[in-house]
N, C-alpha and C. Protein backbone atom coordinates (compact mmCIF):
# COMPACT_ATOMS: atom_id res chain seq x y z
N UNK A 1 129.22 -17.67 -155.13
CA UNK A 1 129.19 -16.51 -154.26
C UNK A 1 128.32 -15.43 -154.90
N UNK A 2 127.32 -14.94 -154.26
CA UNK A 2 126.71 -13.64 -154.41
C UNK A 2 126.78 -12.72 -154.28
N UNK A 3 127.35 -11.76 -155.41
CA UNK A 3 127.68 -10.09 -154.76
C UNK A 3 126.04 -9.31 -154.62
N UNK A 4 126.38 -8.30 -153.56
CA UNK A 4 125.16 -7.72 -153.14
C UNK A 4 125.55 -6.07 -153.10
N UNK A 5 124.93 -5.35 -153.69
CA UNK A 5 125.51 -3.80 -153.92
C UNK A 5 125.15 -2.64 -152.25
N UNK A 6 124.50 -3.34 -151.72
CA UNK A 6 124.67 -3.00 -150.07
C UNK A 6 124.73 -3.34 -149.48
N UNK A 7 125.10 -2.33 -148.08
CA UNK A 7 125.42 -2.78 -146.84
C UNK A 7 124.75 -3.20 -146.22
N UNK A 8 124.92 -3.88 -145.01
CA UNK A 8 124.26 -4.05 -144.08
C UNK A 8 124.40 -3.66 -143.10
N UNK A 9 123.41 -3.77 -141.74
CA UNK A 9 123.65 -2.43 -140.77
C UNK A 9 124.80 -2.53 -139.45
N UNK A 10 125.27 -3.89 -139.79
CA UNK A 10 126.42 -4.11 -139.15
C UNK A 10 127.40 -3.94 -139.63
N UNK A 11 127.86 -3.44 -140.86
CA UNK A 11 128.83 -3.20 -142.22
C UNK A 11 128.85 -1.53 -141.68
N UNK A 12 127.58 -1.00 -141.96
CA UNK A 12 127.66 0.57 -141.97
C UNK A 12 128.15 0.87 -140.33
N UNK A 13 128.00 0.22 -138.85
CA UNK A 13 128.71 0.28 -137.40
C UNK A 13 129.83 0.35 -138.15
N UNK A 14 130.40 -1.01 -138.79
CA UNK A 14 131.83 -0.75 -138.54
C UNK A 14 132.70 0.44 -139.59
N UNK A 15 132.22 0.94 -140.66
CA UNK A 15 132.30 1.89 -141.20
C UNK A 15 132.57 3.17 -140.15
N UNK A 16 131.77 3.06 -139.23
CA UNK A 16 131.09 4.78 -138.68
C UNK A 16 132.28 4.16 -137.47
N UNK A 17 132.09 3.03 -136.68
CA UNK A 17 133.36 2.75 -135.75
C UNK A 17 134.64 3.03 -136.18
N UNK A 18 134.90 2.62 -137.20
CA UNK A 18 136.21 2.66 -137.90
C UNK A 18 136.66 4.42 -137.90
N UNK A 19 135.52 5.44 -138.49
CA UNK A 19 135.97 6.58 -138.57
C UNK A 19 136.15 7.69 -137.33
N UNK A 20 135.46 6.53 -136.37
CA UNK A 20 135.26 7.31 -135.24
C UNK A 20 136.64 7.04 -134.32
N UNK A 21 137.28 5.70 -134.45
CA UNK A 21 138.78 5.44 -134.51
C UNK A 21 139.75 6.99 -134.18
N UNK A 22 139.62 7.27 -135.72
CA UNK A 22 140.36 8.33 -136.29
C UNK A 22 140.58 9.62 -135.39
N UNK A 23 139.41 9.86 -134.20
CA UNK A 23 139.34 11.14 -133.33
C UNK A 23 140.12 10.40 -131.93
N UNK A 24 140.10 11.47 -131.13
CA UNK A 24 140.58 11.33 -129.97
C UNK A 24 139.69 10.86 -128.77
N UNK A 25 138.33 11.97 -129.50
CA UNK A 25 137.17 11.58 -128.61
C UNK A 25 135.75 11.52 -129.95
N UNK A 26 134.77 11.31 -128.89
CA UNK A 26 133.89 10.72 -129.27
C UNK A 26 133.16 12.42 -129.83
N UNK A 27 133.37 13.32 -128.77
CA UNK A 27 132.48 14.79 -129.08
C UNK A 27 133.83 15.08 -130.47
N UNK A 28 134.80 14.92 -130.64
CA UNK A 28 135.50 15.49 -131.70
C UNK A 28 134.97 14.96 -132.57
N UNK A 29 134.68 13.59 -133.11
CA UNK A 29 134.22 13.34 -134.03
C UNK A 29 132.66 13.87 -134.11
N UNK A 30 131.96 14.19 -133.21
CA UNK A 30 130.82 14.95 -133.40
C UNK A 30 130.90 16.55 -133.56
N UNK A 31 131.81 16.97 -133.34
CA UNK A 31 132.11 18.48 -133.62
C UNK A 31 132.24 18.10 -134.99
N UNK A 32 133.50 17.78 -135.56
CA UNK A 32 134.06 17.64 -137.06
C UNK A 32 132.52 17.70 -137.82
N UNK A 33 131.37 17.15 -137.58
CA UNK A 33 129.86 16.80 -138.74
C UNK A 33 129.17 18.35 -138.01
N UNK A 34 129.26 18.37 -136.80
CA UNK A 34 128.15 19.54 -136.56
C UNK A 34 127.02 19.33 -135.72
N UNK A 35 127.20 18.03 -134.74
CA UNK A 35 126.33 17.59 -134.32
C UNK A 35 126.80 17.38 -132.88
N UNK A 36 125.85 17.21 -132.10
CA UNK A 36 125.72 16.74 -130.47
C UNK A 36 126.40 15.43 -130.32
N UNK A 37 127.49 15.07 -128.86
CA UNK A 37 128.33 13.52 -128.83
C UNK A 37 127.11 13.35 -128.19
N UNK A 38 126.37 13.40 -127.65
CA UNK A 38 125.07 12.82 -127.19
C UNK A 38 124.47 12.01 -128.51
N UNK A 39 124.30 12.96 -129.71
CA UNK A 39 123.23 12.54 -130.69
C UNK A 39 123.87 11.27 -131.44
N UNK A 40 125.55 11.59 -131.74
CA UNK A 40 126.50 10.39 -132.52
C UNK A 40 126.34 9.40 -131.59
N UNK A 41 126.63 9.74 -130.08
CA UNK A 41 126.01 8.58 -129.44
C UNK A 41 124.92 7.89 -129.54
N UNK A 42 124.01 8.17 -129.39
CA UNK A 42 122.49 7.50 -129.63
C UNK A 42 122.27 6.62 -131.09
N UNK A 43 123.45 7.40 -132.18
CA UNK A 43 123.13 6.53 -133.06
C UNK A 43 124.32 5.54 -133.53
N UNK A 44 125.29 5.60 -132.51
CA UNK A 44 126.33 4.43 -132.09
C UNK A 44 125.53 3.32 -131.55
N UNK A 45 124.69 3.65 -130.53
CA UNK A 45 124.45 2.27 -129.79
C UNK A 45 122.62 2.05 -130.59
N UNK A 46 122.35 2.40 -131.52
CA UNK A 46 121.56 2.11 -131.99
C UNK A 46 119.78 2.93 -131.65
N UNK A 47 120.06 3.84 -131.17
CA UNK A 47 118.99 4.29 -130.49
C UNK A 47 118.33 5.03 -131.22
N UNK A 48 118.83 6.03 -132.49
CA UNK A 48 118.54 6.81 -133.64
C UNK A 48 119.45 6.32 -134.65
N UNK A 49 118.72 6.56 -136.02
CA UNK A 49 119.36 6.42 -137.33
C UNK A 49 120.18 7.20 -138.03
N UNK A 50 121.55 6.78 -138.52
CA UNK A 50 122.42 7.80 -138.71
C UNK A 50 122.43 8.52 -139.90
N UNK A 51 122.60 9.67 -139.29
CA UNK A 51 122.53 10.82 -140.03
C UNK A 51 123.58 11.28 -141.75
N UNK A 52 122.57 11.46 -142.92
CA UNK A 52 123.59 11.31 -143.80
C UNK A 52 125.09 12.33 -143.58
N UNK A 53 125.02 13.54 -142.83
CA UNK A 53 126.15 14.00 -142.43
C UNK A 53 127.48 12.64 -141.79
N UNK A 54 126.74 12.01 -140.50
CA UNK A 54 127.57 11.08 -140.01
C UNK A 54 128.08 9.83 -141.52
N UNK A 55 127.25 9.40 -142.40
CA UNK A 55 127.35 8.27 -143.24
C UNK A 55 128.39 8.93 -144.20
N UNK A 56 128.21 10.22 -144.51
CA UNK A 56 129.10 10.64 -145.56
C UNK A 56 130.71 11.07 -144.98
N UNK A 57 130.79 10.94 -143.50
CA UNK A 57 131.70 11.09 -143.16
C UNK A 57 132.41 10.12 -143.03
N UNK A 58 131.69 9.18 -142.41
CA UNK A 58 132.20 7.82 -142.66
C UNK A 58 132.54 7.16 -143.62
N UNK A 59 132.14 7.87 -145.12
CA UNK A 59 132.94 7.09 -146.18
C UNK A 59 131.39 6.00 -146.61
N UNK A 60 130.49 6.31 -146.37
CA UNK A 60 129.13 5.43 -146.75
C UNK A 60 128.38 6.28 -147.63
N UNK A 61 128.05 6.20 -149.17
CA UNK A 61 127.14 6.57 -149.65
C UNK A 61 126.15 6.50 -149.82
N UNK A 62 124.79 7.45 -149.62
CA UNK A 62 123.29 6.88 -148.99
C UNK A 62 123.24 7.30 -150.69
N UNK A 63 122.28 6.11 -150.80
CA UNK A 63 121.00 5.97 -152.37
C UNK A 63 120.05 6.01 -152.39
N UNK A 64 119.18 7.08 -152.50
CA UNK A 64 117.37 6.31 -152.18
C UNK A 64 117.17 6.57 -153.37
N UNK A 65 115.97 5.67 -153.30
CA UNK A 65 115.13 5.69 -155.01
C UNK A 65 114.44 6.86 -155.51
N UNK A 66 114.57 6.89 -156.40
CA UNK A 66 113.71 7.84 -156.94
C UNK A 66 111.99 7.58 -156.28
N UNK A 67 111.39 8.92 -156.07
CA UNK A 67 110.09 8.60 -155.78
C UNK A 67 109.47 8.57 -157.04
N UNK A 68 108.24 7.52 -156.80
CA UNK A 68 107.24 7.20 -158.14
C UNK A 68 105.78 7.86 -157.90
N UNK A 69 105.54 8.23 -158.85
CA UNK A 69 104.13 9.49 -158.97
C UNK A 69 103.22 8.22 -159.47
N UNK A 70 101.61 8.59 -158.99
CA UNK A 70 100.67 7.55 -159.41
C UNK A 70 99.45 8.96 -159.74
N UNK A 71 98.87 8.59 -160.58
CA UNK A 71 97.31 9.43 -160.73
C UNK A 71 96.51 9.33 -159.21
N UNK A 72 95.97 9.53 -158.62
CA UNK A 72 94.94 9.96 -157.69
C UNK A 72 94.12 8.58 -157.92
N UNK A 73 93.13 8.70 -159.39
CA UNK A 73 92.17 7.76 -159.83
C UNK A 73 92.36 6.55 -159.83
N UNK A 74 94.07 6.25 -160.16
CA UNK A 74 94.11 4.74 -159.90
C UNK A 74 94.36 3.87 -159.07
N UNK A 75 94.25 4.95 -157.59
CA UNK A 75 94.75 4.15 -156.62
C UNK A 75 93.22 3.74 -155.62
């Protein structure tokens, strides 16, 4: 068996489904971050990418890499 240190983008739905559970409605859980139930919508059904407000609510920690610097000359 192979462990893998991320998610995948059907892992992070059910994360953000799961927390969205937790409300009554769909705009409550978009009030609670600060955002439009239009916009949590759009990035429920896949239409926009979710927002680290929504991921950190959900209990998902975003990682990006460090950015890497190059000289000008050697590229």
């Amino acid at each position: 068996m192979t462990r893998r240190n991320s998610l995948t983008q059907g892992e992070v739905l059910g994360f953000v489904r799961r927390w969205l559970d937790t409300f009554r409605s769909e705009a409550e859980a978009a009030r609670s971050v600060g955002i439009s139930r239009q916009s949590l919508n759009e990035m429920t059904n896949g239409s926009k990418p979710f927002t680290d407000k929504v991921l950190k609510a959900a209990g998902v920690k975003v990682v990006r890499p460090a950015p890497e610097y190059y000289p000008m000359e050697s590229l």
